[in-house]
N, C-alpha and C. Protein backbone atom coordinates (compact mmCIF):
# COMPACT_ATOMS: atom_id res chain seq x y z
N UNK A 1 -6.61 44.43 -28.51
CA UNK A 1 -7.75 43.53 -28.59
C UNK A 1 -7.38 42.14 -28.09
N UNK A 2 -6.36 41.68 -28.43
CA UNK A 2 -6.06 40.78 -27.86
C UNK A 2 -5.27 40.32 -26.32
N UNK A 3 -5.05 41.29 -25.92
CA UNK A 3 -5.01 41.44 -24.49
C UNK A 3 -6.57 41.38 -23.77
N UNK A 4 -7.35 41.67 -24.59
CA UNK A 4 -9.32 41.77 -23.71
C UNK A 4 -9.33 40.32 -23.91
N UNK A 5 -9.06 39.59 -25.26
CA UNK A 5 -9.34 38.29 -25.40
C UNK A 5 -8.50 37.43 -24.55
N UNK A 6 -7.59 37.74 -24.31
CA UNK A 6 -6.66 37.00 -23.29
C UNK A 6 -7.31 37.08 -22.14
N UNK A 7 -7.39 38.04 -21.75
CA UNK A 7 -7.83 38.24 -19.87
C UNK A 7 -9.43 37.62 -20.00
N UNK A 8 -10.20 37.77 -20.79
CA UNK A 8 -11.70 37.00 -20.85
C UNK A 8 -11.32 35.40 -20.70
N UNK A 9 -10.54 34.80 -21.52
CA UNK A 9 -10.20 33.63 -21.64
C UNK A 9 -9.48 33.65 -20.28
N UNK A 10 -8.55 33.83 -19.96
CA UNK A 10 -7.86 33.83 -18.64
C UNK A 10 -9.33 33.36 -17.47
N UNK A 11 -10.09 34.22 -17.57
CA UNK A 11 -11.21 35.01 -16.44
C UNK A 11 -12.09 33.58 -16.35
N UNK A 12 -12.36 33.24 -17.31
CA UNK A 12 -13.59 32.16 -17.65
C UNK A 12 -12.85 30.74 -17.43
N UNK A 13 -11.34 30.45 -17.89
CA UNK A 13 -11.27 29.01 -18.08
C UNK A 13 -11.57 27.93 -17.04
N UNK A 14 -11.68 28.11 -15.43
CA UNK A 14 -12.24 27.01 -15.09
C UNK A 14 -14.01 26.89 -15.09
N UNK A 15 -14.67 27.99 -15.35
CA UNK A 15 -15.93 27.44 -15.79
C UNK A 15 -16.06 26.98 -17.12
N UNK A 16 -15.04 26.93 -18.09
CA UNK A 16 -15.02 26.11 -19.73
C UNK A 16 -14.40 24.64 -19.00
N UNK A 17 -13.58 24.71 -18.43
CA UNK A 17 -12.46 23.50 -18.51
C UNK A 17 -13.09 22.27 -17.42
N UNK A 18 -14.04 22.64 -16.27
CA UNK A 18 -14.56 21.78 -15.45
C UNK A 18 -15.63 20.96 -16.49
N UNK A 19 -16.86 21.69 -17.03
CA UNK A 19 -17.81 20.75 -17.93
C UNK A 19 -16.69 19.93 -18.71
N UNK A 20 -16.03 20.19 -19.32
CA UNK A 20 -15.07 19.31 -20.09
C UNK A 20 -14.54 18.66 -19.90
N UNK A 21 -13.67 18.52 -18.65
CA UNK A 21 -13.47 17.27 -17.72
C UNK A 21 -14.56 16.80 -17.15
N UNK A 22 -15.40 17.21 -16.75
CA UNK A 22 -16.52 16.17 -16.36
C UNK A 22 -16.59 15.30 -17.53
N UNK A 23 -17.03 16.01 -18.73
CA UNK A 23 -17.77 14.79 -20.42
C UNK A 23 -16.56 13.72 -20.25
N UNK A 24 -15.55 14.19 -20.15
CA UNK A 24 -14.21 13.40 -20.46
C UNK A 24 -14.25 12.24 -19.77
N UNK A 25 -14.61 12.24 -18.36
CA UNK A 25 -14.19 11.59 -17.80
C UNK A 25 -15.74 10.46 -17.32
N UNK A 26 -17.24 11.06 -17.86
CA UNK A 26 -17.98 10.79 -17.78
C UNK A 26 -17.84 9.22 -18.76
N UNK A 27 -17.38 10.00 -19.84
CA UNK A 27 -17.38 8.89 -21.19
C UNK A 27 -16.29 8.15 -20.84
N UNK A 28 -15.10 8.36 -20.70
CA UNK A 28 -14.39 7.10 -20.15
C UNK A 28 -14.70 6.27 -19.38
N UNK A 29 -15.59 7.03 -18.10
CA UNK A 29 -16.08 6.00 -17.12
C UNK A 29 -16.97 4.65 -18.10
N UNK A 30 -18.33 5.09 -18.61
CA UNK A 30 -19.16 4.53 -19.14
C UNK A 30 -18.78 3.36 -20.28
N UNK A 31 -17.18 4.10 -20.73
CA UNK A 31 -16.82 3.32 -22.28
C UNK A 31 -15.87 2.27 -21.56
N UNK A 32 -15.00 2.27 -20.57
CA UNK A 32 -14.44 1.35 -20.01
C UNK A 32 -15.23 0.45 -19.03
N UNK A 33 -16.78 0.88 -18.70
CA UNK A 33 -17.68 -0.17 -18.24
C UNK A 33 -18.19 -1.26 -19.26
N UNK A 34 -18.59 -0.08 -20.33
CA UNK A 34 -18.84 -1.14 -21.96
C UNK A 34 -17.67 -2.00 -22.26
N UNK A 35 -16.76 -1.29 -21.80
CA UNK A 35 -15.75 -2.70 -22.80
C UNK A 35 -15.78 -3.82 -21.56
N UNK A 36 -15.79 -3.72 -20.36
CA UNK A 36 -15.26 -4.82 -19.82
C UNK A 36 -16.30 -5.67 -19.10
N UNK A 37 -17.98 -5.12 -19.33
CA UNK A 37 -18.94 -5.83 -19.25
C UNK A 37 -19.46 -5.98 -17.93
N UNK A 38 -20.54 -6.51 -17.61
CA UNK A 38 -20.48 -7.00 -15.90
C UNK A 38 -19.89 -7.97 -15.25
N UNK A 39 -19.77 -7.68 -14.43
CA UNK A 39 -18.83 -8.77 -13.57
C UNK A 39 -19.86 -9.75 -13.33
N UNK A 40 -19.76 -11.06 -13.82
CA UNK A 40 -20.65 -12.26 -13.64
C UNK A 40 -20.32 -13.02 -12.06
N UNK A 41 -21.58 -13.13 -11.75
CA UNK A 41 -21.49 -13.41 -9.91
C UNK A 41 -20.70 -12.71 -8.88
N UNK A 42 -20.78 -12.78 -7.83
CA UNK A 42 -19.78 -12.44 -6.96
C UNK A 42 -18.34 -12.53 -7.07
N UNK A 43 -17.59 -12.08 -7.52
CA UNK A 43 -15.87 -12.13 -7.67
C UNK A 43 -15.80 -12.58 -6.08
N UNK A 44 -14.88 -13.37 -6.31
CA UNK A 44 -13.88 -14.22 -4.58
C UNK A 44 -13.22 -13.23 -4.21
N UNK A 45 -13.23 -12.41 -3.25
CA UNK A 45 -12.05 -11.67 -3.23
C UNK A 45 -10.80 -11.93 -2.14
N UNK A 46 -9.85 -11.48 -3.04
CA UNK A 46 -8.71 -12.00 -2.81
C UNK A 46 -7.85 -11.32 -1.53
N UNK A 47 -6.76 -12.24 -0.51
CA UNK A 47 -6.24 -11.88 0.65
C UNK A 47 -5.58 -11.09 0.52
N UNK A 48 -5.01 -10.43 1.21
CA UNK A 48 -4.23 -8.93 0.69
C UNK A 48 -2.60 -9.84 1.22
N UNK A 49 -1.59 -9.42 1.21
CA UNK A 49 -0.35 -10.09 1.43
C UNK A 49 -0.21 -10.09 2.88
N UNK A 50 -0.64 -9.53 3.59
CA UNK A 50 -0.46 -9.26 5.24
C UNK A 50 -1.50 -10.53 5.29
N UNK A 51 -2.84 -10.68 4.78
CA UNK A 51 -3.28 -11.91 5.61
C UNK A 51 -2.97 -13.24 4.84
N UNK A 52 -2.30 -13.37 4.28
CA UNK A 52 -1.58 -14.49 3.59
C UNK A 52 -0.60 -15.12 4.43
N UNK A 53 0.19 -13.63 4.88
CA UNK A 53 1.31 -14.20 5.91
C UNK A 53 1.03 -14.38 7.19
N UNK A 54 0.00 -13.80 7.73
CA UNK A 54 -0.75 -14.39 8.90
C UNK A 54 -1.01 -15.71 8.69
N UNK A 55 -1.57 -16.46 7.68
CA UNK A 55 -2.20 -17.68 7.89
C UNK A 55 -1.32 -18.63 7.30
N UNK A 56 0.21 -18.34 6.67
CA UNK A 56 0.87 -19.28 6.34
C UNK A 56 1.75 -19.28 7.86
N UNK A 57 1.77 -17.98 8.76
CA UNK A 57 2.80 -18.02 9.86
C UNK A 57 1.66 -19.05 11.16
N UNK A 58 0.18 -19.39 10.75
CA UNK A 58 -0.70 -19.80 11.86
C UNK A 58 -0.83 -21.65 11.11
N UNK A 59 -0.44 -21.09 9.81
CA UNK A 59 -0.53 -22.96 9.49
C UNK A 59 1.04 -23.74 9.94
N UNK A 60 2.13 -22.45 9.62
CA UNK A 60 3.63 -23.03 10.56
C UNK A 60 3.77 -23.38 12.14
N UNK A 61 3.04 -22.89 12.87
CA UNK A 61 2.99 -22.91 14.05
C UNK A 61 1.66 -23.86 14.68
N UNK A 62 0.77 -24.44 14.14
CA UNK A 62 -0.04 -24.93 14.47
C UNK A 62 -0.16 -26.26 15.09
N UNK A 63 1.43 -26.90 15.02
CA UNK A 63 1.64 -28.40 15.70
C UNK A 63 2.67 -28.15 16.77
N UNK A 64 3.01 -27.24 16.78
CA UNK A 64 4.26 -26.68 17.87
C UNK A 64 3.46 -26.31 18.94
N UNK A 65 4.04 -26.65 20.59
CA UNK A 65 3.83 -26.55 21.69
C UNK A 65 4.45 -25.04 21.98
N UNK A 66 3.75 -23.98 22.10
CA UNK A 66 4.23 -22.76 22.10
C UNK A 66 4.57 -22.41 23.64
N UNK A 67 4.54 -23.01 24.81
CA UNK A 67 4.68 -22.77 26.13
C UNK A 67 6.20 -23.44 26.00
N UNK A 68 6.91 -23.87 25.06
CA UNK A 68 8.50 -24.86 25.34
C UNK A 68 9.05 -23.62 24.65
N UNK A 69 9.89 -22.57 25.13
CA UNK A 69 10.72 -21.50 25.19
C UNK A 69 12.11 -21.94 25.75
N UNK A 70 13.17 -21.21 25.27
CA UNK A 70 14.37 -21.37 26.05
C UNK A 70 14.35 -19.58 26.42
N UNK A 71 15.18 -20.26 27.95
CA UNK A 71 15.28 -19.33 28.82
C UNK A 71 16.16 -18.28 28.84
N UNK A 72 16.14 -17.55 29.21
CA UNK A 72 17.60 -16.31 28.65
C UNK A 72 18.52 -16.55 29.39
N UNK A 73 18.42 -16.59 30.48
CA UNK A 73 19.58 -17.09 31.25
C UNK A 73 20.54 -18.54 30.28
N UNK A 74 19.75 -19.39 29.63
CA UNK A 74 20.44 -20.71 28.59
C UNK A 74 21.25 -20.35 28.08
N UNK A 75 20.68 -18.86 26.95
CA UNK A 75 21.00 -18.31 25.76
C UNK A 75 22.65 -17.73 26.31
N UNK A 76 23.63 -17.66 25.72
CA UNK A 76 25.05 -17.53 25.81
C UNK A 76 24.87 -16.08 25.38
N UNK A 77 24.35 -15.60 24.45
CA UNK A 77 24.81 -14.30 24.10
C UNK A 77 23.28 -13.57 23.44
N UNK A 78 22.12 -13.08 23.54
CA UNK A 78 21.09 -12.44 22.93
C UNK A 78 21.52 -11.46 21.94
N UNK A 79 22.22 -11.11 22.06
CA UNK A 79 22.68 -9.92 21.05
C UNK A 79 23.90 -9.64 20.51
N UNK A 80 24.03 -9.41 19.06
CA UNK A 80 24.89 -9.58 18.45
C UNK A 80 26.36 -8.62 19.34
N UNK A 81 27.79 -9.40 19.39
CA UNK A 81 28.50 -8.37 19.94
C UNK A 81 28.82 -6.63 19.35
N UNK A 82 28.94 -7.10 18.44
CA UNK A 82 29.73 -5.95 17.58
C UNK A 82 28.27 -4.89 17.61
N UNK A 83 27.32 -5.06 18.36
CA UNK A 83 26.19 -3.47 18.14
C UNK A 83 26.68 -3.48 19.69
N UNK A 84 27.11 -4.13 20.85
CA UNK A 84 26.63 -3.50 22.04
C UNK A 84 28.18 -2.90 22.11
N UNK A 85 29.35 -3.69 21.77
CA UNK A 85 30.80 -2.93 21.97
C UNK A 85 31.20 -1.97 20.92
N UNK A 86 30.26 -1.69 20.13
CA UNK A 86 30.67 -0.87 19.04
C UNK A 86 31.95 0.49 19.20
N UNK A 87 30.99 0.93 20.09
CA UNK A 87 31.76 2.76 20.46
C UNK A 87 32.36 2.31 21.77
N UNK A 88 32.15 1.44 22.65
CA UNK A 88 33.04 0.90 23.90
C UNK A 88 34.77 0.62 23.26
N UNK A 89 35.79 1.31 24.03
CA UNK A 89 36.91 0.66 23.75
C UNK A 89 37.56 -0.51 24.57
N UNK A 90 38.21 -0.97 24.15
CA UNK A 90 38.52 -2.14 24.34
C UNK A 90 39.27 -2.48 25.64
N UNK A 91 38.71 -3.21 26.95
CA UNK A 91 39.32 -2.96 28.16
C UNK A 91 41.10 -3.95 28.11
N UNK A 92 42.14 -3.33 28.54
CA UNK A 92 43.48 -4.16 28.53
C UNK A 92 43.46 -4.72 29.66
């Protein structure tokens, strides 16, 4: 008998267990709207960290003449030695 009750229960539980998570999650929705009320006016919403650093990197750069570059040919060395001679051995 309890093998029929098992396999019935087995057979049925996501049509028991879906309504039940629905109530569950119905009433949480509704009870965590009650507790925290309406949101009075428009909320400001806030910059996400990417455009923060856009506009602190556009307020750093905003008195600087961006066409005054140094030239590569100036530059003595662009790249660190020890990545380009790494696996190169050493000429005598």
């Amino acid at each position: 008998m309890w093998s029929v009750l098992w396999a019935a229960v087995r057979s049925k539980a996501p049509y028991v267990t879906f309504p039940v998570a629905f109530v569950v999650g119905l009433v949480g929705y509704h009870l965590e709207w009650f507790l925290r009320g309406d949101p009075s006016g428009p909320a400001e919403e806030e910059k996400s960290i990417a455009e923060q650093r856009e506009d602190r990197k556009l307020q750093e750069i905003a008195g600087e003449d961006l066409t005054k570059v140094v030239s590569l040919k100036d530059k003595l060395e662009f790249a660190p030695r020890a990545v380009l001679n790494r696996n190169r051995p050493e000429k005598s």
